[in-house]
C-alpha atoms as a PDB file:
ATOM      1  CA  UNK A   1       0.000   0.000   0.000  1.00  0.00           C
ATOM      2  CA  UNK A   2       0.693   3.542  -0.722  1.00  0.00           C
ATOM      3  CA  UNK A   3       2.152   4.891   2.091  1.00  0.00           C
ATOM      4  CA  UNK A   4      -0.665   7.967   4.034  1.00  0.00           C
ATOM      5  CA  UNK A   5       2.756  10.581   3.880  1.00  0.00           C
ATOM      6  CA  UNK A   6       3.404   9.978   0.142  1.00  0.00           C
ATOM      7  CA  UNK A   7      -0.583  10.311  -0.235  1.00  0.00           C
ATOM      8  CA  UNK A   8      -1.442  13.212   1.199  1.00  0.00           C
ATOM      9  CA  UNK A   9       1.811  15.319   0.330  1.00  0.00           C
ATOM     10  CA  UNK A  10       0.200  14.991  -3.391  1.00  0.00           C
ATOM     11  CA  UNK A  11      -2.953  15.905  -1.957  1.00  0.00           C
ATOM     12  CA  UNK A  12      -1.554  18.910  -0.142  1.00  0.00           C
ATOM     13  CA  UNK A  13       0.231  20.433  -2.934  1.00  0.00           C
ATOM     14  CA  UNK A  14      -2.986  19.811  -5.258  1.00  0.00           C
ATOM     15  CA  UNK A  15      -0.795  17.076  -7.978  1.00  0.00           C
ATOM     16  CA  UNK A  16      -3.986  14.604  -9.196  1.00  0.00           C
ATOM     17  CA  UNK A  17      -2.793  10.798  -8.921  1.00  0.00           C
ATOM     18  CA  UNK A  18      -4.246   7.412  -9.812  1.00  0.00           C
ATOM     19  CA  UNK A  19      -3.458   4.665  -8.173  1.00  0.00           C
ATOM     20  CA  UNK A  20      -2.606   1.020  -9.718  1.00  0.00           C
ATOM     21  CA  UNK A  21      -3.302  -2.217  -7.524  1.00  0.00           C
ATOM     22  CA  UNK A  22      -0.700  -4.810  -9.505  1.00  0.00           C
ATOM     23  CA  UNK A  23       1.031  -8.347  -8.410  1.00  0.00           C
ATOM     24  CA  UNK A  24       4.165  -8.023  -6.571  1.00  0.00           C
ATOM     25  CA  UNK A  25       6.792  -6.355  -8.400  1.00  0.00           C
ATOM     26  CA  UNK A  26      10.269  -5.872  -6.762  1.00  0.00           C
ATOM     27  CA  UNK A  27      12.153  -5.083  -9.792  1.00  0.00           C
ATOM     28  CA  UNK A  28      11.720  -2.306 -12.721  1.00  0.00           C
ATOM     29  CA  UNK A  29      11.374  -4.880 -15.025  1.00  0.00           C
ATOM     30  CA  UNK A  30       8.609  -7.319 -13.288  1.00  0.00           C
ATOM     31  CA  UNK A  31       7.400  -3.724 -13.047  1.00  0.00           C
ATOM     32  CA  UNK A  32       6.893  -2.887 -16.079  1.00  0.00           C
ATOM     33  CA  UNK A  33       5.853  -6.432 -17.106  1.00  0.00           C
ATOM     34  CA  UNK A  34       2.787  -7.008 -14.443  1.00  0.00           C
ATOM     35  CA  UNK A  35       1.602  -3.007 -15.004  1.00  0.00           C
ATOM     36  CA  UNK A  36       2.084  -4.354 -18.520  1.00  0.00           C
ATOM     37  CA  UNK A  37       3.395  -0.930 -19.981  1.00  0.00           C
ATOM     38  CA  UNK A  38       6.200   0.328 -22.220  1.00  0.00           C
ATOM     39  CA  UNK A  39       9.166   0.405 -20.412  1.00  0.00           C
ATOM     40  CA  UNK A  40       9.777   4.255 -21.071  1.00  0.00           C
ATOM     41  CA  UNK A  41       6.290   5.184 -19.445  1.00  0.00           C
ATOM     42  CA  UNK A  42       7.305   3.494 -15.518  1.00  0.00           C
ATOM     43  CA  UNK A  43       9.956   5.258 -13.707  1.00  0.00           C
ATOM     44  CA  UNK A  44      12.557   4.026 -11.269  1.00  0.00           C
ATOM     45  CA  UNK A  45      14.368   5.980  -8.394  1.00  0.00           C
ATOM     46  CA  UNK A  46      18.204   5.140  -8.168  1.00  0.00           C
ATOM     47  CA  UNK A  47      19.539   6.211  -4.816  1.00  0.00           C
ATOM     48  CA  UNK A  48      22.950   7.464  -5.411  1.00  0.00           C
ATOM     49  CA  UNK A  49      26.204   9.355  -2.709  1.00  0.00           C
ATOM     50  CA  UNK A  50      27.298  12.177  -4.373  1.00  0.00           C
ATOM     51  CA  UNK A  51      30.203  13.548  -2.739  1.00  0.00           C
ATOM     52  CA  UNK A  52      28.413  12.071   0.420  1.00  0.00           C
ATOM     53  CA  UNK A  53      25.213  13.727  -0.174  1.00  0.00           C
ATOM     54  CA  UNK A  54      22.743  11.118  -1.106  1.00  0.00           C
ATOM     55  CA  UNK A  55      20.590  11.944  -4.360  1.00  0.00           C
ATOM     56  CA  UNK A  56      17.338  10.625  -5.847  1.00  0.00           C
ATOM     57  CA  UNK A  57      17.968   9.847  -9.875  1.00  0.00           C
ATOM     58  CA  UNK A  58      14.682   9.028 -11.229  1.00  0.00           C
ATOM     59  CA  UNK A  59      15.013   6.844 -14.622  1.00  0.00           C
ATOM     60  CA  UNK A  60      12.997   5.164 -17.359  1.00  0.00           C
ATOM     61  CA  UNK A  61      12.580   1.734 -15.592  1.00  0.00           C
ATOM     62  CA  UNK A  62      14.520  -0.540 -18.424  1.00  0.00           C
ATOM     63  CA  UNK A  63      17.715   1.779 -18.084  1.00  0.00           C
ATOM     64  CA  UNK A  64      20.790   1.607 -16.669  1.00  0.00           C
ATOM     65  CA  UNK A  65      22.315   4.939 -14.638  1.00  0.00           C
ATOM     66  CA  UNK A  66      25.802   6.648 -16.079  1.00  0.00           C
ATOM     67  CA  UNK A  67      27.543   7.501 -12.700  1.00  0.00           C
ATOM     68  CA  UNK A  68      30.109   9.518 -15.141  1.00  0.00           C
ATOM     69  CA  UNK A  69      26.965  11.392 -16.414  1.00  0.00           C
ATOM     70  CA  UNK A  70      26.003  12.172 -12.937  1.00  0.00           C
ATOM     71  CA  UNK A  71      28.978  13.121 -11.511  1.00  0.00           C
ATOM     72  CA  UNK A  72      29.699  15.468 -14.525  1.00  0.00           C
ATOM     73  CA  UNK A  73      26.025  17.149 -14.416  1.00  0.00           C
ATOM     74  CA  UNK A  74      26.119  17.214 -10.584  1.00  0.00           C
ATOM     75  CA  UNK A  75      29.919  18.602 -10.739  1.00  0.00           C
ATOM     76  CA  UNK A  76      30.830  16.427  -7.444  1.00  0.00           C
ATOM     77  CA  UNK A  77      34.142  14.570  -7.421  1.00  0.00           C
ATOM     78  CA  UNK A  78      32.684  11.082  -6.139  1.00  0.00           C
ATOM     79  CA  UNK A  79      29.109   8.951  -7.358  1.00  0.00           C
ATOM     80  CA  UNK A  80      28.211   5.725  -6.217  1.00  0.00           C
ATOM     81  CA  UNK A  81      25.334   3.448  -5.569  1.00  0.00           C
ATOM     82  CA  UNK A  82      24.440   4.104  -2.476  1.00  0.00           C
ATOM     83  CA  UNK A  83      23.612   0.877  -0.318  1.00  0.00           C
ATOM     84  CA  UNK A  84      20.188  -0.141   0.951  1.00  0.00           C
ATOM     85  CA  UNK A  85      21.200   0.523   4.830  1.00  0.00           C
ATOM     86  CA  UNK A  86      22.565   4.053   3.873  1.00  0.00           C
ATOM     87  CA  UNK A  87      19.332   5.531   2.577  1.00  0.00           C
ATOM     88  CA  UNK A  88      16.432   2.736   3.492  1.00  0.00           C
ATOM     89  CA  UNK A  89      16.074   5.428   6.753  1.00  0.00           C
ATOM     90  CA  UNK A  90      15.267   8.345   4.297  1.00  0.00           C
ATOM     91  CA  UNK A  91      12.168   6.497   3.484  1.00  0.00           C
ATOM     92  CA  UNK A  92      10.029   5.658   6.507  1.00  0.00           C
ATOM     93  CA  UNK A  93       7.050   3.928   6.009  1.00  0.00           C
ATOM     94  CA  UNK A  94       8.419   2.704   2.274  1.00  0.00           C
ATOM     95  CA  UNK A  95       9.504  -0.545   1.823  1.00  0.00           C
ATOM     96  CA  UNK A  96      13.082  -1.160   0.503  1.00  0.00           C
ATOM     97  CA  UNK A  97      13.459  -1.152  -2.979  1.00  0.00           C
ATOM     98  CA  UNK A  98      10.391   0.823  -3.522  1.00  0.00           C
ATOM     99  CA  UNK A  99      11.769   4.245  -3.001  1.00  0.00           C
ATOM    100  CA  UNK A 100       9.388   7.041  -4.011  1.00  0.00           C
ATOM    101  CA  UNK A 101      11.164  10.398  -6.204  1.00  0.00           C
ATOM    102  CA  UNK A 102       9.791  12.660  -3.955  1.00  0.00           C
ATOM    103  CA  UNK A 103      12.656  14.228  -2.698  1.00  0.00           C
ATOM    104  CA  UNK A 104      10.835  17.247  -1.326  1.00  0.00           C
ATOM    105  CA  UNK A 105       8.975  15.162   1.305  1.00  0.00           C
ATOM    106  CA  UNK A 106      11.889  13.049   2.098  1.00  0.00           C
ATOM    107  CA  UNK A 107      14.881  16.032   2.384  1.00  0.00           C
ATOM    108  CA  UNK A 108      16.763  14.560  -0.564  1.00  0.00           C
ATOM    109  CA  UNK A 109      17.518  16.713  -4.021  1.00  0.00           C
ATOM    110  CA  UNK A 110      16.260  15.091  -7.011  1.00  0.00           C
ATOM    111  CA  UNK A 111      17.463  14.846 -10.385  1.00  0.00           C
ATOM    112  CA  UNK A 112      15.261  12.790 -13.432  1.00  0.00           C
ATOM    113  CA  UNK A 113      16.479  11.816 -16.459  1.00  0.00           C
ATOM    114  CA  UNK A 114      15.678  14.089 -19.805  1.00  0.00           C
ATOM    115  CA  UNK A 115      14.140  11.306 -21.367  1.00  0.00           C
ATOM    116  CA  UNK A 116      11.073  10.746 -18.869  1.00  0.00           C
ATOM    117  CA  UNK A 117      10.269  14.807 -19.486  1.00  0.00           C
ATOM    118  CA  UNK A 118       9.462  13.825 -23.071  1.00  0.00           C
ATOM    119  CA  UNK A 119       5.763  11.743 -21.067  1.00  0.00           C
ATOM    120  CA  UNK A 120       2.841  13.103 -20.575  1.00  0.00           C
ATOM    121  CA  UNK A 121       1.780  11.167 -17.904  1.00  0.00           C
ATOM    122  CA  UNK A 122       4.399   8.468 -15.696  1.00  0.00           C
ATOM    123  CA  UNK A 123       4.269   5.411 -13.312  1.00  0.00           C
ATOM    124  CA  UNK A 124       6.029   5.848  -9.979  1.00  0.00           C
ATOM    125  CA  UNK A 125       6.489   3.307  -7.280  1.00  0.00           C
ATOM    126  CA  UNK A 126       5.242   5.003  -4.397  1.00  0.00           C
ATOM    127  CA  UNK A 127       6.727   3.075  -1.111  1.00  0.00           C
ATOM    128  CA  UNK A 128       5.077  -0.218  -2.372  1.00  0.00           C
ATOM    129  CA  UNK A 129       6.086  -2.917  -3.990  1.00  0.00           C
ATOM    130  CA  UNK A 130       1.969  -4.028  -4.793  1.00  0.00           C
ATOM    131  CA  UNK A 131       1.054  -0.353  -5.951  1.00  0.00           C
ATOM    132  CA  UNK A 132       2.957   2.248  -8.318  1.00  0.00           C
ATOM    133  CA  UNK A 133       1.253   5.851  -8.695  1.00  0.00           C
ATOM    134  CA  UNK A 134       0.955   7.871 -12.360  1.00  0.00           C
ATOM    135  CA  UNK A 135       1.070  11.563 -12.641  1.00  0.00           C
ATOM    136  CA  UNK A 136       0.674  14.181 -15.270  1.00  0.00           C
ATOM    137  CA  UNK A 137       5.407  14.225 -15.458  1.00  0.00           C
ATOM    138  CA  UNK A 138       4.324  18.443 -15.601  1.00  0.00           C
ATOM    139  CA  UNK A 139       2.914  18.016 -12.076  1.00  0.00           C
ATOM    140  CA  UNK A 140       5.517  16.127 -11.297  1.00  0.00           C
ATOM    141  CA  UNK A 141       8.147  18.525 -12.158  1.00  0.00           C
ATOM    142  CA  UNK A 142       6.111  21.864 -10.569  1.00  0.00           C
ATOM    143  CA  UNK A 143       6.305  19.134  -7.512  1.00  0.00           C
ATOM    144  CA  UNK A 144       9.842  18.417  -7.078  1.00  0.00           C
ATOM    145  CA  UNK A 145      11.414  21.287  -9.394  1.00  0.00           C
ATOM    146  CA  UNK A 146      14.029  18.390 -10.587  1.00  0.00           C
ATOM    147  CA  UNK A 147      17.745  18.679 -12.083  1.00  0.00           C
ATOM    148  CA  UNK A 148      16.643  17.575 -15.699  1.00  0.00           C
ATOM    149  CA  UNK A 149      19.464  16.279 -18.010  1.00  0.00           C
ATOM    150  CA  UNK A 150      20.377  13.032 -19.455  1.00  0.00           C
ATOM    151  CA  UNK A 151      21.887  10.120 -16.694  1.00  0.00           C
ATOM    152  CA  UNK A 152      21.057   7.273 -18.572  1.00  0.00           C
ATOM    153  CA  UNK A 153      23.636   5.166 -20.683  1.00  0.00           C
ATOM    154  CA  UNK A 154      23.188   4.933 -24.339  1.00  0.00           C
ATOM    155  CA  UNK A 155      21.269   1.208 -25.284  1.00  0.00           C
ATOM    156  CA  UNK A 156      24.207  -0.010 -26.952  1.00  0.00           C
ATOM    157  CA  UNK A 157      26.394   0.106 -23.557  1.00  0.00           C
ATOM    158  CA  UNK A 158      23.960  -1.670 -21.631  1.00  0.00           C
ATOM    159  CA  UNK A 159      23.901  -4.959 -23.784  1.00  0.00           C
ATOM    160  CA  UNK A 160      25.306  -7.723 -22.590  1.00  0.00           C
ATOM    161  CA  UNK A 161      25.790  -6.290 -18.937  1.00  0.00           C
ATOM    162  CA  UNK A 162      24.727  -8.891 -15.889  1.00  0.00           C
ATOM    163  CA  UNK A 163      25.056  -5.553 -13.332  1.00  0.00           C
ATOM    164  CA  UNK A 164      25.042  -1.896 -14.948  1.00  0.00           C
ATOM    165  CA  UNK A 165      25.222  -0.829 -11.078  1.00  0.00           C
ATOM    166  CA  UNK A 166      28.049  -2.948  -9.679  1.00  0.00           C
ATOM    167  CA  UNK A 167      30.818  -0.012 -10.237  1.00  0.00           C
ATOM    168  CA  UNK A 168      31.043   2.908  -8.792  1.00  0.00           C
ATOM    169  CA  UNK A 169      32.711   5.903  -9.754  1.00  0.00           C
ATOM    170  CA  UNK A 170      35.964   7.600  -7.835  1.00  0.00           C
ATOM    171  CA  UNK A 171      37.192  10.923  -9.262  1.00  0.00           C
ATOM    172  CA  UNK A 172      37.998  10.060 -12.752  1.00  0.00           C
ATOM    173  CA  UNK A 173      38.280   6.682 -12.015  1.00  0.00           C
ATOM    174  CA  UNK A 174      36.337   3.821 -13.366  1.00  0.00           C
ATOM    175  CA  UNK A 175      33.109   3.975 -15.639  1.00  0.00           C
ATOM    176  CA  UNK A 176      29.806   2.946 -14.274  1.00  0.00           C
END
């Protein structure tokens, strides 16, 4: 279930929401596949540490996060995952994994990938792994006033990966 705090911060601040019952989804993918959507439409939130300062990057659910194109957009010297017991306290009342991109209600900054801006409306997960929210992305944005530019890596980079989030990325260092 939709957690009451994610709920009535949309209510508050006036942002019109549907709500979608679905089977249990823990990953984008199964996401994608039970609200049986195109991949581009569904949303995922990516918890990064930039320069120690935990982030929100909110993605098209199939794609894989450039920690290079984060750290260069954010201009921070260090990106990495950051790990579930770093952040999971950020989110009370969500469960892991399903991690809400509402920064503004959860004191975290929030940046979203260019290519989600280009929906009219998106699928969230909303603190549930049995429920995922959609939203007008132009409420959205008046919402959480995002950093909008592109995080994600290009298709042909993510072929033939088993974990496009097992590296991080150290100063110039390795690529994600």
């Amino acid at each position: 279930m939709i957690p009451i705090a994610i709920q009535q911060y949309l209510r508050r601040h006036r942002v019109p929401f549907e709500r979608y019952a679905h089977a249990r989804a823990v990953t984008a993918p199964e996401l994608v596949e039970v609200l049986n959507v195109p991949g581009w439409r569904v949303a995922k939130s990516v918890i990064v540490k930039a320069n120690r300062q935990p982030w929100i990057v909110v993605v098209p659910a199939l794609a894989s996060v450039d920690l290079r194109k984060v750290r260069d957009t954010l201009g921070v010297h260090t990106v990495r995952l950051a790990t579930e017991p770093e952040f999971v306290d950020h989110f009370p009342g969500c469960e892991a994994g399903a991690e809400p991109p509402f920064g503004e209600l959860y004191g975290l900054p929030v940046a979203v990938d260019e290519a989600l801006s280009l929906n009219e409306r998106v699928l969230f997960r909303a603190g549930s792994h049995e429920e995922a929210l959609e939203l007008r992305f132009q409420d959205f944005a008046r919402l959480e006033w995002p950093l909008v530019a592109s995080f994600i890596q290009p298709i042909s980079q993510e072929r033939g990966k088993q974990d496009p989030y097992a590296s991080s990325l150290e100063d110039s260092g390795a690529s994600a």
